[in-house]
PDB file of N, CA and C in Angstrom:
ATOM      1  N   UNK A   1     137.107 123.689  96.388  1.00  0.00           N
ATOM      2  CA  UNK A   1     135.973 124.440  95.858  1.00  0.00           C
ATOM      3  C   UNK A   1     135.110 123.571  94.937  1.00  0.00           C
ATOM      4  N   UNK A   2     135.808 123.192  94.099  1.00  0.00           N
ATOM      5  CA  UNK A   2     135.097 122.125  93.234  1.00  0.00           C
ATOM      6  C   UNK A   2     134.371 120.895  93.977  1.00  0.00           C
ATOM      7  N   UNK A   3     134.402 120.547  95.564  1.00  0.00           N
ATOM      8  CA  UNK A   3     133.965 119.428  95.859  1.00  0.00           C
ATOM      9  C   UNK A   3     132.683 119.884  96.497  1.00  0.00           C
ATOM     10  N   UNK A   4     132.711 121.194  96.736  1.00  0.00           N
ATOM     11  CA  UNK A   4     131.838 121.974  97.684  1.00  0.00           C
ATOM     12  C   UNK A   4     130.677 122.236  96.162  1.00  0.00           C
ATOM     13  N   UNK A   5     130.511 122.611  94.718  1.00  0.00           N
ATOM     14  CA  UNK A   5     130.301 122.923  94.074  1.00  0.00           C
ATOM     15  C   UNK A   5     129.381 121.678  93.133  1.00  0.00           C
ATOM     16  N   UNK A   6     129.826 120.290  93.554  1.00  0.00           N
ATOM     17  CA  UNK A   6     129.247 119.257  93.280  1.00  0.00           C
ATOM     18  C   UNK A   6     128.191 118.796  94.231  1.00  0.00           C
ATOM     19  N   UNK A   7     128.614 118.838  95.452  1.00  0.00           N
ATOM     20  CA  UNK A   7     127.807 119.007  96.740  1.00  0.00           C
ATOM     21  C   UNK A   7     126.316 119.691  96.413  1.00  0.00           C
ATOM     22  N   UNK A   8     126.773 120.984  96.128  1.00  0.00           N
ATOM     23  CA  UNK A   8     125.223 121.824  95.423  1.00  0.00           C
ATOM     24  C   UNK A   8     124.982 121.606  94.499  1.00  0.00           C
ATOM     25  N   UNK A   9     125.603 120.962  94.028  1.00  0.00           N
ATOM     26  CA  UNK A   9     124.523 120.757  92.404  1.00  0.00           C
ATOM     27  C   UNK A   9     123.907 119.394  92.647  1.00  0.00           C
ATOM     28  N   UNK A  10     124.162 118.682  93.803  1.00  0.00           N
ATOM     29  CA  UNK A  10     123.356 117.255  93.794  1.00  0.00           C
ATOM     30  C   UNK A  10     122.527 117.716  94.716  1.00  0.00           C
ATOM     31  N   UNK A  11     122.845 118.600  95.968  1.00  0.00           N
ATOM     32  CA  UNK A  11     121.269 119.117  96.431  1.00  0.00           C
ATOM     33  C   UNK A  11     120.219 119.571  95.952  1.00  0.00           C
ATOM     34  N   UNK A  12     120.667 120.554  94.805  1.00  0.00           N
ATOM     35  CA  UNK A  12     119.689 121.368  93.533  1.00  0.00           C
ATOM     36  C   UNK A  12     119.684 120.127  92.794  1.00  0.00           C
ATOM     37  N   UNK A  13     119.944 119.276  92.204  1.00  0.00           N
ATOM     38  CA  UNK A  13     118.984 118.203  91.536  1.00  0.00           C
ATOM     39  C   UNK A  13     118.303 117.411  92.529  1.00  0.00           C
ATOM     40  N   UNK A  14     118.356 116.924  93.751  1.00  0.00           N
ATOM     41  CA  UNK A  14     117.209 115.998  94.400  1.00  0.00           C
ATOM     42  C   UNK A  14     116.197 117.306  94.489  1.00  0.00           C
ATOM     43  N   UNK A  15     116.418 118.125  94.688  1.00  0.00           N
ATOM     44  CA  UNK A  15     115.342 119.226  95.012  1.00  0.00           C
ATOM     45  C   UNK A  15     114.415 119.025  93.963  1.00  0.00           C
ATOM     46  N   UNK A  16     114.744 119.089  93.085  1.00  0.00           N
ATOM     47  CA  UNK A  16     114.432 119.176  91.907  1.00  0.00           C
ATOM     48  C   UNK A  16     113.360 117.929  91.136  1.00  0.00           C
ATOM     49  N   UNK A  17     114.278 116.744  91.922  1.00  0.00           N
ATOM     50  CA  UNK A  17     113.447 115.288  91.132  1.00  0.00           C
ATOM     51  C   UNK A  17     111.990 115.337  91.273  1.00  0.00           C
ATOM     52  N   UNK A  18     111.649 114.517  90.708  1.00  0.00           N
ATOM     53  CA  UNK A  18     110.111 114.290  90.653  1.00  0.00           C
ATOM     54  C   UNK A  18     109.919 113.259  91.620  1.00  0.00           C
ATOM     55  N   UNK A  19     108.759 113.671  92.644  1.00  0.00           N
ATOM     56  CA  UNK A  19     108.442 112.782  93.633  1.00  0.00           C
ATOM     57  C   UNK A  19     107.214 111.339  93.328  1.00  0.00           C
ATOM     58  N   UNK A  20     107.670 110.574  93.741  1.00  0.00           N
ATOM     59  CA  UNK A  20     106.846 109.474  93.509  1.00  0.00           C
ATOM     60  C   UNK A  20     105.083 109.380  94.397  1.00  0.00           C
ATOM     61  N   UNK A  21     104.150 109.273  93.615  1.00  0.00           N
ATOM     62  CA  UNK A  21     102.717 108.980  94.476  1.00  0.00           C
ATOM     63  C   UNK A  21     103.003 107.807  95.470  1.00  0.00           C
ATOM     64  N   UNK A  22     102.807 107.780  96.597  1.00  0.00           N
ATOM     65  CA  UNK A  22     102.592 106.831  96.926  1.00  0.00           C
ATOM     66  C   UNK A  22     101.144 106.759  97.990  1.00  0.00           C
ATOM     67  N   UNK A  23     100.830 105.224  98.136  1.00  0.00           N
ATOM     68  CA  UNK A  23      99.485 105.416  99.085  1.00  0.00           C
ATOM     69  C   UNK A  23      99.608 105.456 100.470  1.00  0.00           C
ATOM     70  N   UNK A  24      98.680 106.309 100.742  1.00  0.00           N
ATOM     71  CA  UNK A  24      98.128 106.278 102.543  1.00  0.00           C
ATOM     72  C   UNK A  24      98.514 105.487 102.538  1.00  0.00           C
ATOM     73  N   UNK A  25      99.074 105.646 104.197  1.00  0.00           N
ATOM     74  CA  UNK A  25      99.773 104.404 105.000  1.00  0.00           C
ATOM     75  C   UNK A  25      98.636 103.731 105.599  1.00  0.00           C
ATOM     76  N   UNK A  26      98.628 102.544 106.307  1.00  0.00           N
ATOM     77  CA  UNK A  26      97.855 102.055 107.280  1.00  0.00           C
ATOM     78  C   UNK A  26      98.398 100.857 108.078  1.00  0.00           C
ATOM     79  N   UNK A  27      97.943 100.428 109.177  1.00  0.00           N
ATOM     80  CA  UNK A  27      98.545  99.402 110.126  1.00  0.00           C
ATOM     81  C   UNK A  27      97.867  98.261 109.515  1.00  0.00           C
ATOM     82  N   UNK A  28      98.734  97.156 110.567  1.00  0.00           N
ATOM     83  CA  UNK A  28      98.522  95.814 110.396  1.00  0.00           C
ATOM     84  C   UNK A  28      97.260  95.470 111.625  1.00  0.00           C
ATOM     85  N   UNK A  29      97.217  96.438 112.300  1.00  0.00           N
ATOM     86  CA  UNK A  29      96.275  96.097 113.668  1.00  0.00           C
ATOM     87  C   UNK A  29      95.175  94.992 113.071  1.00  0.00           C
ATOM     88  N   UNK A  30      95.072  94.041 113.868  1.00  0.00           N
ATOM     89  CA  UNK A  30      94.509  92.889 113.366  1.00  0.00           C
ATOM     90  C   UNK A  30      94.570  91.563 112.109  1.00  0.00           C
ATOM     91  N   UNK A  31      95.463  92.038 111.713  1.00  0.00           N
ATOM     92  CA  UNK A  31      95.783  91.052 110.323  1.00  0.00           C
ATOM     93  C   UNK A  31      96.655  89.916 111.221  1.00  0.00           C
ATOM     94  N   UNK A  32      96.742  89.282 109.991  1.00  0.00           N
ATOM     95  CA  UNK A  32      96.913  88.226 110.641  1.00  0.00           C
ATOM     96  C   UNK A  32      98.532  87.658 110.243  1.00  0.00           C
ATOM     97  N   UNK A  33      99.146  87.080 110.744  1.00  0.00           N
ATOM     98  CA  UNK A  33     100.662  87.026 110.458  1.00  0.00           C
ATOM     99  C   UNK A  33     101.928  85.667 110.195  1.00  0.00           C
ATOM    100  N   UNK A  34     102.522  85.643 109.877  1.00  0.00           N
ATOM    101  CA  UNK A  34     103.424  84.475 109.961  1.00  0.00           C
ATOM    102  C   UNK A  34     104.483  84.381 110.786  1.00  0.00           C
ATOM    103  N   UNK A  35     105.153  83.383 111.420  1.00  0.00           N
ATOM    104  CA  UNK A  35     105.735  83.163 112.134  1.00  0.00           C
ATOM    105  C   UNK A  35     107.329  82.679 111.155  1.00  0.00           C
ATOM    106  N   UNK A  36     108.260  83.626 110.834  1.00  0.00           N
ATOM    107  CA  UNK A  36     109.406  83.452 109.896  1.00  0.00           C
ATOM    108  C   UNK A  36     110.316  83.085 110.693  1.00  0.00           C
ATOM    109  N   UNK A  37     111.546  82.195 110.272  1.00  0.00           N
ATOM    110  CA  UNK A  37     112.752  81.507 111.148  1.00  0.00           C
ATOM    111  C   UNK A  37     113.517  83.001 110.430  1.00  0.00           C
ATOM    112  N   UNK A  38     113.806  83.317 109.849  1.00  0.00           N
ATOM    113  CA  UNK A  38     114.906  84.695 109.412  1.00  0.00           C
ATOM    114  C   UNK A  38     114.316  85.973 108.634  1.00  0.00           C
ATOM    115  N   UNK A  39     114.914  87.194 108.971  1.00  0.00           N
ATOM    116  CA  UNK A  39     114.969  88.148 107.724  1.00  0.00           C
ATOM    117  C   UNK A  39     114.871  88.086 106.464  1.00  0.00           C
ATOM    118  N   UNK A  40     114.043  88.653 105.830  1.00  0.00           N
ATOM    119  CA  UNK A  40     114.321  88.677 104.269  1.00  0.00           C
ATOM    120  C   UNK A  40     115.661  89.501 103.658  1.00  0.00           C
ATOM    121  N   UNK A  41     115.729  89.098 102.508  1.00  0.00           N
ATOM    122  CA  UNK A  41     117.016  89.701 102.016  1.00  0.00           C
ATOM    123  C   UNK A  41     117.079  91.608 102.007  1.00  0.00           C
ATOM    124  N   UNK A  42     118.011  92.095 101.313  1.00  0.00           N
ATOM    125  CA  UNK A  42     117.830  93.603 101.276  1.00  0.00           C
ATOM    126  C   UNK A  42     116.817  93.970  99.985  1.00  0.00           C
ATOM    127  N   UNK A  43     115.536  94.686 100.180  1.00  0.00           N
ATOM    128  CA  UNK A  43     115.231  94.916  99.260  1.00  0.00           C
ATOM    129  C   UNK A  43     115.879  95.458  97.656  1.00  0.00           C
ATOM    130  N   UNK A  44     115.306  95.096  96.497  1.00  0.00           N
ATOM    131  CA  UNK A  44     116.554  95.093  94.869  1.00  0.00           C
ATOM    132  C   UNK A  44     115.708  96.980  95.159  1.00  0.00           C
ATOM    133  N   UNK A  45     116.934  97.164  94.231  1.00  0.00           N
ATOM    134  CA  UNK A  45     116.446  98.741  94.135  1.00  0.00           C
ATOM    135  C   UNK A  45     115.614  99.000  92.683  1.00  0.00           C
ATOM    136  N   UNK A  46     114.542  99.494  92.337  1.00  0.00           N
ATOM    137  CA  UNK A  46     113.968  99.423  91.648  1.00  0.00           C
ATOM    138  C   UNK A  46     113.410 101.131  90.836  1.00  0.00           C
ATOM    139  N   UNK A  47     113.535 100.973  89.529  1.00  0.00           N
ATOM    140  CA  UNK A  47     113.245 102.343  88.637  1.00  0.00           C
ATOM    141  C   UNK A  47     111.824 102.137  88.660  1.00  0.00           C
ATOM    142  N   UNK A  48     111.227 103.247  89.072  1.00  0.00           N
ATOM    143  CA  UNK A  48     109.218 102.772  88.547  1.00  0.00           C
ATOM    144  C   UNK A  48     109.404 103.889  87.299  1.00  0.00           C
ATOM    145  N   UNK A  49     108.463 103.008  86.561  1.00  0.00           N
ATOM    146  CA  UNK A  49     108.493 103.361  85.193  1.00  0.00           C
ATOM    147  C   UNK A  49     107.680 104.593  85.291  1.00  0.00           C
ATOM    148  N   UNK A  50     106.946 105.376  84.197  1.00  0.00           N
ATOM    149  CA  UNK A  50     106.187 106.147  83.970  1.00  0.00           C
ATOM    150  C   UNK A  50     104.889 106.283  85.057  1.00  0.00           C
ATOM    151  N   UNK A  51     104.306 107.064  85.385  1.00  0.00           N
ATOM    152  CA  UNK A  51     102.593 106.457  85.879  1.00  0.00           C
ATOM    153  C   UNK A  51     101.817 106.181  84.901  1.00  0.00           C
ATOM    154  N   UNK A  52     100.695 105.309  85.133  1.00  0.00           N
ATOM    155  CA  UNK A  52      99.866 105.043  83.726  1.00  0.00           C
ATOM    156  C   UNK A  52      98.773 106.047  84.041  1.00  0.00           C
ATOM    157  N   UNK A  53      98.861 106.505  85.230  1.00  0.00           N
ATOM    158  CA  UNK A  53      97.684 108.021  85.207  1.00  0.00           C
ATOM    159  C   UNK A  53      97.592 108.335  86.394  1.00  0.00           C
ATOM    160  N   UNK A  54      97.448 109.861  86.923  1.00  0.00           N
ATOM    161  CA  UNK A  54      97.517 110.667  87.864  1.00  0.00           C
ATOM    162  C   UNK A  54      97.187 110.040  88.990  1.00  0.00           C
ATOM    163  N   UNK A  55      96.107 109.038  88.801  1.00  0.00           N
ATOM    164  CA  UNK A  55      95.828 108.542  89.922  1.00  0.00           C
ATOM    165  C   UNK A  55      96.464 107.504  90.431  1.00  0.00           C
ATOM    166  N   UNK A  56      97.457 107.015  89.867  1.00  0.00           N
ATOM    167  CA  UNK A  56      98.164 105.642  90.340  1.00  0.00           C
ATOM    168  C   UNK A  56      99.179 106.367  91.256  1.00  0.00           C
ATOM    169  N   UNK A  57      99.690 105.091  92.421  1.00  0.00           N
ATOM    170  CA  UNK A  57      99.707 105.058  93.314  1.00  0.00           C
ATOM    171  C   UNK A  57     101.199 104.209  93.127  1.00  0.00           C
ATOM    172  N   UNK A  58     102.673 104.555  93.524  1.00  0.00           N
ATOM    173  CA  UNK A  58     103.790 103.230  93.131  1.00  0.00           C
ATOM    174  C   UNK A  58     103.445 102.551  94.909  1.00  0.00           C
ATOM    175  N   UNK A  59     103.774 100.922  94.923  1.00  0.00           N
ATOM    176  CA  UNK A  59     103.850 100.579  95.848  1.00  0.00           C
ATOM    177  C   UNK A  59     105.206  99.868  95.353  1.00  0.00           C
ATOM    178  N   UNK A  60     105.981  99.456  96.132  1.00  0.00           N
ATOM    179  CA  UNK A  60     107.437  99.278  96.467  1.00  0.00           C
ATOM    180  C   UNK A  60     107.446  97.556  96.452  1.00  0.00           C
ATOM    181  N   UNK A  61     108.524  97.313  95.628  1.00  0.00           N
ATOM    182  CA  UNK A  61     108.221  95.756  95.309  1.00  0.00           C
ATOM    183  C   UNK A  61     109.254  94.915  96.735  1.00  0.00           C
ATOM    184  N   UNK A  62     108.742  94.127  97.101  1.00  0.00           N
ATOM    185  CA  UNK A  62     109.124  93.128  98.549  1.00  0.00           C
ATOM    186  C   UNK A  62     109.536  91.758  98.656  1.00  0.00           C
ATOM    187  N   UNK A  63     110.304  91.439  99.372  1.00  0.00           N
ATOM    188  CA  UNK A  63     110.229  90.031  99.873  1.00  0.00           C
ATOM    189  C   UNK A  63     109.489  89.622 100.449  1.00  0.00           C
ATOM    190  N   UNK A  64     108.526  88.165  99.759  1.00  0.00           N
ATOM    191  CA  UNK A  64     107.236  87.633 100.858  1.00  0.00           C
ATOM    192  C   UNK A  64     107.941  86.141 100.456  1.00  0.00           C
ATOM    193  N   UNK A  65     107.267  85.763 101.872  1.00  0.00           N
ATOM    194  CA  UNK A  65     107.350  84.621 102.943  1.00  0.00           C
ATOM    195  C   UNK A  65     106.325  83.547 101.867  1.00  0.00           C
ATOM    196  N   UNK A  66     106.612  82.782 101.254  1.00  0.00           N
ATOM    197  CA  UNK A  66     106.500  81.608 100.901  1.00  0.00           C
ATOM    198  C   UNK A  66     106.366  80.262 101.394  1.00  0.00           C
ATOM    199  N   UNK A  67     107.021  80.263 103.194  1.00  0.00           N
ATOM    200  CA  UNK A  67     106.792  78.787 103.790  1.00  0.00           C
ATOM    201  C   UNK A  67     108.011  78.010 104.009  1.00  0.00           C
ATOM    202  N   UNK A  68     109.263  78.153 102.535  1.00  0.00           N
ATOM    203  CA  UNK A  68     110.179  77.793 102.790  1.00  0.00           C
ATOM    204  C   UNK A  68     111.458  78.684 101.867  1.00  0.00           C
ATOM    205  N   UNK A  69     110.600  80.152 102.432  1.00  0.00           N
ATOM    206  CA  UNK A  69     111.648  81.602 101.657  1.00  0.00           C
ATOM    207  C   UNK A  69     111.352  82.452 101.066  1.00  0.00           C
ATOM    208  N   UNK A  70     112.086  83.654 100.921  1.00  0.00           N
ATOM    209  CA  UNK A  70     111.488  84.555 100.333  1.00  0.00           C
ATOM    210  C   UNK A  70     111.515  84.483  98.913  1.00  0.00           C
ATOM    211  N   UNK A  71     110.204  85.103  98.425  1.00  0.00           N
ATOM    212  CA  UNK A  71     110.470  85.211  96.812  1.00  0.00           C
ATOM    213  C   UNK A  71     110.053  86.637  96.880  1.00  0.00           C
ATOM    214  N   UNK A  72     110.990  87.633  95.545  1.00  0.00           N
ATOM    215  CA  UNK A  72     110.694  88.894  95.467  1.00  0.00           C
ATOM    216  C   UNK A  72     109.451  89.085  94.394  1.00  0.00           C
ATOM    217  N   UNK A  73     108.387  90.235  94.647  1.00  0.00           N
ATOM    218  CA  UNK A  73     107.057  90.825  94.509  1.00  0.00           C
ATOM    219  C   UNK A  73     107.899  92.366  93.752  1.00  0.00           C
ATOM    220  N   UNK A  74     107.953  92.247  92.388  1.00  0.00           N
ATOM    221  CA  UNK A  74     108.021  93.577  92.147  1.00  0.00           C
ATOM    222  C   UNK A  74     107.009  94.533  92.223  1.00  0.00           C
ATOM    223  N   UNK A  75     107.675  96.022  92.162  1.00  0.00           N
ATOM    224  CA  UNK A  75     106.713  97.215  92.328  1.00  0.00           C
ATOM    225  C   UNK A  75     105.879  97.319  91.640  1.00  0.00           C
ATOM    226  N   UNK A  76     105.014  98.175  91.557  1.00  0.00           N
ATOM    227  CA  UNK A  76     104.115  98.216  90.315  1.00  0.00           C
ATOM    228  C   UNK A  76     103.379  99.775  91.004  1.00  0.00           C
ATOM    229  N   UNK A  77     102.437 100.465  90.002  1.00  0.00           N
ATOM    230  CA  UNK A  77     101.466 101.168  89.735  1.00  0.00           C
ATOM    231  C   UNK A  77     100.400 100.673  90.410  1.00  0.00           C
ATOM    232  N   UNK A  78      99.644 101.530  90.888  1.00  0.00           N
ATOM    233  CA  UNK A  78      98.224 100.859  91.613  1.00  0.00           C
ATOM    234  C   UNK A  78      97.567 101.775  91.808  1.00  0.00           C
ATOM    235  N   UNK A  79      96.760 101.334  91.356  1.00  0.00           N
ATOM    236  CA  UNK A  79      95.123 102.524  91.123  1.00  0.00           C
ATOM    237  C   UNK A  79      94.137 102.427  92.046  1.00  0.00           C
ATOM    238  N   UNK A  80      94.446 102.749  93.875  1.00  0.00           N
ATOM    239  CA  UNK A  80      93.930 102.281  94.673  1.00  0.00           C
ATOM    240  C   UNK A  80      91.762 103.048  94.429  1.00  0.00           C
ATOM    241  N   UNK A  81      91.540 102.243  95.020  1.00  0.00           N
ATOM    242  CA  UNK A  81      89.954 102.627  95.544  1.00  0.00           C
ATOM    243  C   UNK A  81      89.862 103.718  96.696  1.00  0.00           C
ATOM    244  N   UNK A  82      89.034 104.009  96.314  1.00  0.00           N
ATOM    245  CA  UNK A  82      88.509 105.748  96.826  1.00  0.00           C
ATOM    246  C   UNK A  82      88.875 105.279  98.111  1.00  0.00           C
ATOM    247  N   UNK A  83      89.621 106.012  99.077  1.00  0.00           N
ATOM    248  CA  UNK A  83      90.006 105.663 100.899  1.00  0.00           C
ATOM    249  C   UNK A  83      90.501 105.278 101.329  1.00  0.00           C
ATOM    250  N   UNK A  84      91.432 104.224 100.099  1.00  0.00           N
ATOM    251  CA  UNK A  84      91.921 102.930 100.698  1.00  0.00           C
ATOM    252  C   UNK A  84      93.228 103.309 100.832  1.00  0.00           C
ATOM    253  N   UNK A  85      94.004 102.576 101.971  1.00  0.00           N
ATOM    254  CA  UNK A  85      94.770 102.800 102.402  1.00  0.00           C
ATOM    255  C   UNK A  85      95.870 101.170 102.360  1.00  0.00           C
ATOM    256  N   UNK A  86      97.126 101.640 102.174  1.00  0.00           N
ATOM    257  CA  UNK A  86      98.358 100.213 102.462  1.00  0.00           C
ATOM    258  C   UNK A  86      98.918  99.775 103.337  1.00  0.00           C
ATOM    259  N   UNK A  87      98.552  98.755 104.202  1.00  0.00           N
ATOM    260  CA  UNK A  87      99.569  97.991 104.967  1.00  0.00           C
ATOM    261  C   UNK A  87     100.722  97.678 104.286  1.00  0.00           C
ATOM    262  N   UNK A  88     101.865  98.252 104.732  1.00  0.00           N
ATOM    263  CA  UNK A  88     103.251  97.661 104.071  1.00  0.00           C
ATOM    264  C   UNK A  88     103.810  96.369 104.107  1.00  0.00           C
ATOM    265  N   UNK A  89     104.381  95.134 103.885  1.00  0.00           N
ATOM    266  CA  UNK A  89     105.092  94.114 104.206  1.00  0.00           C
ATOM    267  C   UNK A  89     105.721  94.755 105.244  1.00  0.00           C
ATOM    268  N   UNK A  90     105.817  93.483 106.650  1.00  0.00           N
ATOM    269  CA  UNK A  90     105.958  94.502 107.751  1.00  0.00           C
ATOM    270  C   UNK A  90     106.612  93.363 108.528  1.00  0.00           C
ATOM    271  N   UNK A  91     108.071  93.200 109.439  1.00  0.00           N
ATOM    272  CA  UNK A  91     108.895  92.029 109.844  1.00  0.00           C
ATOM    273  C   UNK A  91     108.984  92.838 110.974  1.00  0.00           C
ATOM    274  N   UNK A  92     108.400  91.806 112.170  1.00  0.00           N
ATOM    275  CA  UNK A  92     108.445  92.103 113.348  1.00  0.00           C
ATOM    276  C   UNK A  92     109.269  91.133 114.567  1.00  0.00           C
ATOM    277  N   UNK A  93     110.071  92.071 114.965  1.00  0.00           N
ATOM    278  CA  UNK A  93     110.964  90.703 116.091  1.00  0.00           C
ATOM    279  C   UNK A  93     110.048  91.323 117.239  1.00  0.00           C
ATOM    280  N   UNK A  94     109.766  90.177 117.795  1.00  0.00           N
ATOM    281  CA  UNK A  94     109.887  90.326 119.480  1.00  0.00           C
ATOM    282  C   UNK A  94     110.865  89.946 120.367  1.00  0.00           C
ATOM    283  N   UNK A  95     110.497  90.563 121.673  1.00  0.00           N
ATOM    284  CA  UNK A  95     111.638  90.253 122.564  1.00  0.00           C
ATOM    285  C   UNK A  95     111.824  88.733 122.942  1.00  0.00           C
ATOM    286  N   UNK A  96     111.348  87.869 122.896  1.00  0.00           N
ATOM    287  CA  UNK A  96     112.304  86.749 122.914  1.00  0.00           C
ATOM    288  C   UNK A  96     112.665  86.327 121.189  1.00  0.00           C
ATOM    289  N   UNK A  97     113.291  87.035 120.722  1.00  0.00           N
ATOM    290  CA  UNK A  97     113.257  86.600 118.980  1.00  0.00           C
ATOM    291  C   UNK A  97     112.807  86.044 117.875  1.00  0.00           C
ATOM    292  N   UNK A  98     111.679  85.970 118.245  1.00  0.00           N
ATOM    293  CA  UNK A  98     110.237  85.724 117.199  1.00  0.00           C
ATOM    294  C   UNK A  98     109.938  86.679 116.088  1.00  0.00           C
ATOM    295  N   UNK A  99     110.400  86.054 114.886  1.00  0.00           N
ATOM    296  CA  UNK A  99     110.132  87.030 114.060  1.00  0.00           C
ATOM    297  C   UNK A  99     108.788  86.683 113.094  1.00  0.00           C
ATOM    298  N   UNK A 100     107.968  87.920 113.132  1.00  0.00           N
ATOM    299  CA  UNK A 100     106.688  88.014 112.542  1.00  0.00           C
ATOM    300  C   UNK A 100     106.496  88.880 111.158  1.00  0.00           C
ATOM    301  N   UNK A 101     106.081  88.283 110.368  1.00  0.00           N
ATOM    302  CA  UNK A 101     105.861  88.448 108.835  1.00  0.00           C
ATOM    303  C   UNK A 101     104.356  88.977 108.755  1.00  0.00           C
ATOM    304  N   UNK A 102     104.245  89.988 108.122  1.00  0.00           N
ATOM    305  CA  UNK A 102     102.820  90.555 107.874  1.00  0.00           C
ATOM    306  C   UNK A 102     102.811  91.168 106.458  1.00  0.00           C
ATOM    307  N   UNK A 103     102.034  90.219 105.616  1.00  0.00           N
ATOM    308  CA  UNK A 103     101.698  90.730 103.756  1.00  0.00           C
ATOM    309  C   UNK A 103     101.536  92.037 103.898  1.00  0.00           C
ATOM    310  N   UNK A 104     101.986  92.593 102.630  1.00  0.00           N
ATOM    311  CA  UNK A 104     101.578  93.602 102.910  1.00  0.00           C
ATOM    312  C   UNK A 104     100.118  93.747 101.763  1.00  0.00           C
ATOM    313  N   UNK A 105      99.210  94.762 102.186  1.00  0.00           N
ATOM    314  CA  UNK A 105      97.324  94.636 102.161  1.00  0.00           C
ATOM    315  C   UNK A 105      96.671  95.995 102.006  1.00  0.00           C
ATOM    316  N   UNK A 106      96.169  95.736 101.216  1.00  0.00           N
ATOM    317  CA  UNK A 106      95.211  97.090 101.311  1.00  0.00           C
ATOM    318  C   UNK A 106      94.191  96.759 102.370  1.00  0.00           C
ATOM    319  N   UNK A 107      93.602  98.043 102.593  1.00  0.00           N
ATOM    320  CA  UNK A 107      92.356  98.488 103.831  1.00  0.00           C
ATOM    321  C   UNK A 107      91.703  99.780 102.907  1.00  0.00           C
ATOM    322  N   UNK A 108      90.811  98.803 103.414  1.00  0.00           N
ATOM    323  CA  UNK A 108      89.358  99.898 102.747  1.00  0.00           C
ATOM    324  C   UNK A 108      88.844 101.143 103.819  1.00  0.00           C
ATOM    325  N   UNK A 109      88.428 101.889 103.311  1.00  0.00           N
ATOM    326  CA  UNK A 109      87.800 103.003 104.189  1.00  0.00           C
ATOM    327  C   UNK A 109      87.084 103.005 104.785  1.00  0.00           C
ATOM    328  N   UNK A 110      86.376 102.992 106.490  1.00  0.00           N
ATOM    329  CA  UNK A 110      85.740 102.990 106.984  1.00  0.00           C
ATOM    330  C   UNK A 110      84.557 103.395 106.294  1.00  0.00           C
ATOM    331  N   UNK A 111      83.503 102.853 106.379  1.00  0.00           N
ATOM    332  CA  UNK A 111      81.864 103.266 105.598  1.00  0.00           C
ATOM    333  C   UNK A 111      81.468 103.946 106.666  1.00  0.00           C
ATOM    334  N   UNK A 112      81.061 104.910 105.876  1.00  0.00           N
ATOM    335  CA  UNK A 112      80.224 105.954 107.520  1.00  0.00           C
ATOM    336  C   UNK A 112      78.528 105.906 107.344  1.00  0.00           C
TER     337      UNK A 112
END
């Protein structure tokens, strides 16, 4: 009973947590990319601090491709521009095992 009783009380607290902002997604379609010999490591798990205001945005801190390795990019707050949208750091294998590295980038909003 007691294990069943902890069970619900950790469903009723995630229910509960406070959800993080994060920004519109967007693709890499057209960016441009690197050609990596391996995987980056497992992303570090990271606390985002406070927001510095309603409008900030957490983006998720990454491993980027340096040339000869990854170095980690912590998270941060980001106060994107009206539309704009995030390409994520983005590791792509293909089928003969080519693995492709793409920064991750903001994209601006189509101007109409």
């Amino acid at each position: 009973m007691a294990a069943l009783d902890l069970r619900w009380s950790l469903v009723v607290l995630a229910a509960c947590a406070p959800r993080l902002s994060v920004p519109p997604e967007a693709s890499h379609a057209g960016d441009a990319y690197r050609a990596v010999p391996y995987p980056p490591p497992p992303a570090k798990v990271e606390v985002p601090p406070a927001p510095p205001s309603d409008t900030a945005v957490w983006v998720d801190g990454y491993w980027s491709w340096n040339g000869a390795g990854y170095g980690w990019t912590p998270g941060q707050w980001v106060v994107p521009e009206p539309g704009a949208a995030y390409a994520r750091p983005t590791l792509v294998r293909l089928r003969n095992g080519e693995l492709l590295y793409y920064e991750g980038t903001w994209k601006s909003a189509p101007s109409k």
